[in-house]
Protein backbone atom coordinates (compact mmCIF):
# COMPACT_ATOMS: atom_id res chain seq x y z
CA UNK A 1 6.61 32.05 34.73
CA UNK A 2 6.04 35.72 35.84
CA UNK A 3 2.59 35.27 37.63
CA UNK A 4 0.66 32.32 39.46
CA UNK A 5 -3.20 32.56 40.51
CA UNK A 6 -5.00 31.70 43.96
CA UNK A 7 -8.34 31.16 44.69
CA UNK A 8 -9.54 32.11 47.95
CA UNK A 9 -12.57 33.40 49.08
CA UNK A 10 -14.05 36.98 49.65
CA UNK A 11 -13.08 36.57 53.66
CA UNK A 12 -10.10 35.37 53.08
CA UNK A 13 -8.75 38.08 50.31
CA UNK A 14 -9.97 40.96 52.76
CA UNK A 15 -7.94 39.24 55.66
CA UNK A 16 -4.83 39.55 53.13
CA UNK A 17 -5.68 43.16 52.73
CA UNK A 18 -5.87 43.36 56.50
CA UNK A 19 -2.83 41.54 57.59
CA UNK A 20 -0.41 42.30 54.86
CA UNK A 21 1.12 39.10 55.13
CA UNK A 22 -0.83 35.35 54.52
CA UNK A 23 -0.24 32.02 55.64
CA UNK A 24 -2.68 30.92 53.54
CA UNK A 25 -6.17 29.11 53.70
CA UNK A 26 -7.05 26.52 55.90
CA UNK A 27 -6.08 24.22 53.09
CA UNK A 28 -2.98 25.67 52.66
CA UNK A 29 -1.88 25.71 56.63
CA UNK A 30 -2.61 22.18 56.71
CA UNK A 31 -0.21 21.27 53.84
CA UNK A 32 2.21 23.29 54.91
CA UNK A 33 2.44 25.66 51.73
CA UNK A 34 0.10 27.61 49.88
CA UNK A 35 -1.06 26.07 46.70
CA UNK A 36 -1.37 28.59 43.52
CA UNK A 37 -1.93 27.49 39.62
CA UNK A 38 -0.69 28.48 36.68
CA UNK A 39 -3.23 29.88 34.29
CA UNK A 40 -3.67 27.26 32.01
CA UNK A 41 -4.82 25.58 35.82
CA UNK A 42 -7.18 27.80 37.05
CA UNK A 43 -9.88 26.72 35.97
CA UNK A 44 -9.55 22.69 36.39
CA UNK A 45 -8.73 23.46 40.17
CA UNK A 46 -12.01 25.81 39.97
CA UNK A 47 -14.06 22.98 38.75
CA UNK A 48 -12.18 20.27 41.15
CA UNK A 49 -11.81 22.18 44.52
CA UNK A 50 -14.67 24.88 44.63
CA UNK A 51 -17.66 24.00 42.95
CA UNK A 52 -19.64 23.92 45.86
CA UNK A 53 -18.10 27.15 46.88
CA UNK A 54 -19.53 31.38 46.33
CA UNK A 55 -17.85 34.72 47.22
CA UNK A 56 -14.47 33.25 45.48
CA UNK A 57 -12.09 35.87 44.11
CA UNK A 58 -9.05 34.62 41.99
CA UNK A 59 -5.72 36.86 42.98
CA UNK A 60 -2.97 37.30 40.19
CA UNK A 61 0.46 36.89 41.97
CA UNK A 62 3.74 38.27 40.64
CA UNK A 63 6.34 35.77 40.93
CA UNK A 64 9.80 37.50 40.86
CA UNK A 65 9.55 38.23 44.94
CA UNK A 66 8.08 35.24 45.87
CA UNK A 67 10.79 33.34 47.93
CA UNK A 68 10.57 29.51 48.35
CA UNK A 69 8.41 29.17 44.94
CA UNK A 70 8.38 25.41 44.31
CA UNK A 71 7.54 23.70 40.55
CA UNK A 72 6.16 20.58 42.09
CA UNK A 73 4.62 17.24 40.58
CA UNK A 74 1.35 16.45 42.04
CA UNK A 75 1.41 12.54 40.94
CA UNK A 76 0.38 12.78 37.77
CA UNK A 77 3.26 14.43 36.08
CA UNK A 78 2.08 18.10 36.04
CA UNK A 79 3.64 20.76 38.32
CA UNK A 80 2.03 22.76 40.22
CA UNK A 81 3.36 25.97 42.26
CA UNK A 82 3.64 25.78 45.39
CA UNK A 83 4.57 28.93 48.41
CA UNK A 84 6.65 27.58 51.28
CA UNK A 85 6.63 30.97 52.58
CA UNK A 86 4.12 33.41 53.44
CA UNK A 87 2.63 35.57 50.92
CA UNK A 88 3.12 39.52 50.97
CA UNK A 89 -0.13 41.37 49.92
CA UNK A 90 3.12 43.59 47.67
CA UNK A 91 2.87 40.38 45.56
CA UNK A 92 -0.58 40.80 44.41
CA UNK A 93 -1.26 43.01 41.22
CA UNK A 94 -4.96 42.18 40.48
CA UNK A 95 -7.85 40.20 41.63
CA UNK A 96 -11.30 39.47 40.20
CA UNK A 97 -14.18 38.06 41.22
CA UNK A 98 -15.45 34.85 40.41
CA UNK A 99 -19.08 34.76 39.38
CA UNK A 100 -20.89 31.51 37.67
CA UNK A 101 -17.78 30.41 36.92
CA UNK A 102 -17.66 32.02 33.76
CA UNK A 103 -14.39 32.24 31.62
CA UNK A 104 -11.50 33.61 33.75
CA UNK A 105 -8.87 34.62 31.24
């Protein structure tokens, strides 16, 4: 798969910018990785994880660079990608802003 998607909010996508270099959310400290989708994900974990939530932007992730990029199996037999490294603002090649959650792709 060349590209996996975050969501993260507005705050978090300028710290990115900022920082070059990401640990991830809150979320994503706590688990120990970052979590990312594939697209055909997106918008399930939009609907599950951040319904509640404005000022969301969804960042499209090249995945050739991406060291420690792990396929795995969340319980219920589909993989999701997972970051056990940090995450390089270099990696990023778009990002769009989530409004109403309308249709992403």
């Amino acid at each position: 798969m060349d590209f996996v998607y975050k969501i993260c909010t507005k705050s978090e996508w300028y710290n990115l910018k900022e920082i070059k270099l990401w640990q991830g959310t809150k979320k994503d400290i706590e688990d120990g990785f970052i979590h990312f989708s594939n697209k055909d994900q997106v918008e399930e974990t939009l609907k599950k994880y951040y319904s509640d939530q404005k000022n969301l932007v969804l960042l499209k992730i090249k995945t050739n660079k991406l060291e420690k990029l792990i396929w795995e199996d969340i319980g219920n037999g589909e993989k999701f990608p997972h970051l056990y490294s940090t995450l390089s603002i270099d990696n990023v090649v778009d990002e769009k802003e989530i409004t109403d959650f309308q249709r992403l792709f």
